[in-house]
Protein backbone atom coordinates (compact mmCIF):
# COMPACT_ATOMS: atom_id res chain seq x y z
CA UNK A 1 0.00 0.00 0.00
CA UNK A 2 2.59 2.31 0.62
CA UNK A 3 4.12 1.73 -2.32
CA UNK A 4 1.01 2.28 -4.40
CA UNK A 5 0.75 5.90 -2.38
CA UNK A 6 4.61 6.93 -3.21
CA UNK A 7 4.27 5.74 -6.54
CA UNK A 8 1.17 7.97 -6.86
CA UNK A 9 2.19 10.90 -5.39
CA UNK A 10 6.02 10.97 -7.27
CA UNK A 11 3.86 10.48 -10.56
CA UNK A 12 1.47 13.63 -9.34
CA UNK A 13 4.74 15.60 -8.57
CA UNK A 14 6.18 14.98 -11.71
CA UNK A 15 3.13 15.83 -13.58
CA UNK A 16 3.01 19.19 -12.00
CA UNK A 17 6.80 20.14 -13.16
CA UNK A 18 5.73 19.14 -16.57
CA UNK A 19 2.98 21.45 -16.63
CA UNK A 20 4.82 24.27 -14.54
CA UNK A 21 7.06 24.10 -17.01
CA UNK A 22 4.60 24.47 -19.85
CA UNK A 23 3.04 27.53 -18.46
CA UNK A 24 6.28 29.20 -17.94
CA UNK A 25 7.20 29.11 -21.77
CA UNK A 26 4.44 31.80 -22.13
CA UNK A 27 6.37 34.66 -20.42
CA UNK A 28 5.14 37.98 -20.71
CA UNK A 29 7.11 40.71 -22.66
CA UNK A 30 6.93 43.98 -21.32
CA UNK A 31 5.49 46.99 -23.21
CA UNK A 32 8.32 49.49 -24.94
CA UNK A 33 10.19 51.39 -22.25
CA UNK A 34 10.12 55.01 -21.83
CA UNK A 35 13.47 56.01 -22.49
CA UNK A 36 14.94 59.52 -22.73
CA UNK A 37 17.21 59.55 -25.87
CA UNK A 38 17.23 61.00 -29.04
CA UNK A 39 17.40 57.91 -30.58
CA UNK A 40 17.57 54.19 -29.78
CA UNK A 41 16.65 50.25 -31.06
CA UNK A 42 15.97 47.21 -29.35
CA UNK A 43 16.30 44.22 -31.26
CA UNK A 44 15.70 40.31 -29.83
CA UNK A 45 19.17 38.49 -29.69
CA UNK A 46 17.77 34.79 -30.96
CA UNK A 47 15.36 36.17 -34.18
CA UNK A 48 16.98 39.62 -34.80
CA UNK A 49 13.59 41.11 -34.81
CA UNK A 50 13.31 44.91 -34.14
CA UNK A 51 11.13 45.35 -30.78
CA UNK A 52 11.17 48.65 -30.62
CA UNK A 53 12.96 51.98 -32.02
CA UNK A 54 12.88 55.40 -32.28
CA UNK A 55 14.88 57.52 -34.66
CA UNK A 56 16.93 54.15 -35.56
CA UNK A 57 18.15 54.99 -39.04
CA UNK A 58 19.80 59.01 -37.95
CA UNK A 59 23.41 58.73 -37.65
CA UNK A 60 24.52 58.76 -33.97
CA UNK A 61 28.71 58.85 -32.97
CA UNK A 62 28.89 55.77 -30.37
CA UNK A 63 28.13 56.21 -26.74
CA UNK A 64 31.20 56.28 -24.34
CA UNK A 65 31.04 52.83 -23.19
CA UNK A 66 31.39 51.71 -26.75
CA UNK A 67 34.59 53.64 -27.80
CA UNK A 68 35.48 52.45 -24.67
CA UNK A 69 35.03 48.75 -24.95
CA UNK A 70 36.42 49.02 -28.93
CA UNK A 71 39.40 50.22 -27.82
CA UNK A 72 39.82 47.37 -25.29
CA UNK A 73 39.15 44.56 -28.02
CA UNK A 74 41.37 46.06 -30.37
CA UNK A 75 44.38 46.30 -27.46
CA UNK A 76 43.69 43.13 -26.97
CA UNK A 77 43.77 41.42 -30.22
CA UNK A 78 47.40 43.73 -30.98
CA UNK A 79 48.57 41.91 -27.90
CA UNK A 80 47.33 37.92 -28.47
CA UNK A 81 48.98 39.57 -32.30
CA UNK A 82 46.34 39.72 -34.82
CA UNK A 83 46.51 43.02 -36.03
């Protein structure tokens, strides 16, 4: 008997992960942030699809961070000697 009632209750457990799991595929996306810039565009890694954007095709001069991180990947690569 208490076999019959672990068996039953690991099989109930297991059931409910499986459908947990199923409703968590459908995640919500969130609505298009209000963001203070002249321009901007957020595009989804996996598809490449364009979310949102706002002045996307102007011509902007890279943000700060990017110089930044350019110059760091170049450095590096002239060290490990590919340039």
């Amino acid at each position: 008997m208490k076999r019959l009632a672990l068996t039953t209750a690991l099989c109930t457990a297991f059931i409910s992960a499986a459908h947990a799991d199923d409703l968590n595929i459908k995640t919500m996306i969130p609505g298009v942030p209000q963001i203070d810039a002249e321009s901007y565009i957020l595009i989804d890694y996996n598809s490449g699809k364009v979310l949102a954007e706002q002045n996307a095709d102007v011509r902007r001069d890279p943000a700060s961070l990017t110089k930044m991180m350019t110059s760091y990947v170049i450095g590096q690569a002239m060290k490990a000697g590919k340039f």
